[in-house]
Protein backbone atom coordinates (compact mmCIF):
# COMPACT_ATOMS: atom_id res chain seq x y z
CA UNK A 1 0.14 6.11 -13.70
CA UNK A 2 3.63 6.48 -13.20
CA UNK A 3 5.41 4.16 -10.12
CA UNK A 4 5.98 6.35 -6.96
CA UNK A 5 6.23 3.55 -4.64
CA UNK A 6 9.77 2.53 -3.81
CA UNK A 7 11.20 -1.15 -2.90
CA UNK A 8 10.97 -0.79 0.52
CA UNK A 9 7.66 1.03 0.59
CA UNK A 10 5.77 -1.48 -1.04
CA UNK A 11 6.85 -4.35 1.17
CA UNK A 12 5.67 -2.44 3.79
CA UNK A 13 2.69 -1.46 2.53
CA UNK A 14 1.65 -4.83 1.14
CA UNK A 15 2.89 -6.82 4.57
CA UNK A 16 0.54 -3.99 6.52
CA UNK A 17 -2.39 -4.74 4.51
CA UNK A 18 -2.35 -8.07 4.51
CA UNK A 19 -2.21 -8.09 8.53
CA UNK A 20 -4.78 -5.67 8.49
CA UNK A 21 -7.04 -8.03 6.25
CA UNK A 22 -6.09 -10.77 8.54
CA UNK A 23 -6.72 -9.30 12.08
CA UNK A 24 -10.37 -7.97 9.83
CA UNK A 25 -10.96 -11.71 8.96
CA UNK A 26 -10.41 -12.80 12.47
CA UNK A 27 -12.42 -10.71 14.63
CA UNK A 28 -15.26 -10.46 11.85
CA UNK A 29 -14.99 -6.96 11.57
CA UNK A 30 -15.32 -4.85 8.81
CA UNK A 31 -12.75 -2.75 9.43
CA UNK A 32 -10.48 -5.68 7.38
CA UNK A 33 -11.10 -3.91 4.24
CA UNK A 34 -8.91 -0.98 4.74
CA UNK A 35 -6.43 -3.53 4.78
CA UNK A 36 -7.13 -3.68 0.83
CA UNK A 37 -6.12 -0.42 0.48
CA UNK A 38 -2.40 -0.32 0.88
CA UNK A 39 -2.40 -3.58 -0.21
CA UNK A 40 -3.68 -2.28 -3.60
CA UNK A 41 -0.91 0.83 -3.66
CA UNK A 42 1.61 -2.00 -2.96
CA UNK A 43 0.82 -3.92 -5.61
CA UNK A 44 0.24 -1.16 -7.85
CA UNK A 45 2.85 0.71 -7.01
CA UNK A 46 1.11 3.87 -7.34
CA UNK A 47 -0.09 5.86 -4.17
CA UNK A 48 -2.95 8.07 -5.06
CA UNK A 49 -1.72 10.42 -1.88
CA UNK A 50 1.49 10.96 -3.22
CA UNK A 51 0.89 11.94 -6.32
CA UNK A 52 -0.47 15.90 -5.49
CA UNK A 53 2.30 16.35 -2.52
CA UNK A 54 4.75 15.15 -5.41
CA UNK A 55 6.28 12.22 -3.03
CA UNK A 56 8.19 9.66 -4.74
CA UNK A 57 9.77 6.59 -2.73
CA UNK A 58 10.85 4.86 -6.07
CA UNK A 59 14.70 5.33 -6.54
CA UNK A 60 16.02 6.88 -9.83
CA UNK A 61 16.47 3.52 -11.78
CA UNK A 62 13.46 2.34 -11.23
């Protein structure tokens, strides 16, 4: 799996799911575990969505 998840697309993503997760934990709702998922991409660094439509946040350096 090759990084297509850029800098500021993985802060984003892994702030998002973590207040998703949160707000889940809170109001005891099972909706918190879609929080997991772009926490996992942000963490990863690899969005499964992106990869087909040939998307690529990741700079050239990276």
């Amino acid at each position: 799996m090759k990084a297509n998840v850029g800098s500021i697309d993985r802060l984003l993503r892994i702030i998002a799911g973590l207040i998703i997760a949160i707000i889940g934990v809170i109001f005891d709702s099972w909706w918190g575990l879609i929080g997991i998922i772009p926490l996992a991409t942000g963490l990863f660094r690899f969005c499964p969505l992106y990869f087909p439509l040939k998307i690529s946040t990741t700079e050239k350096d990276e």
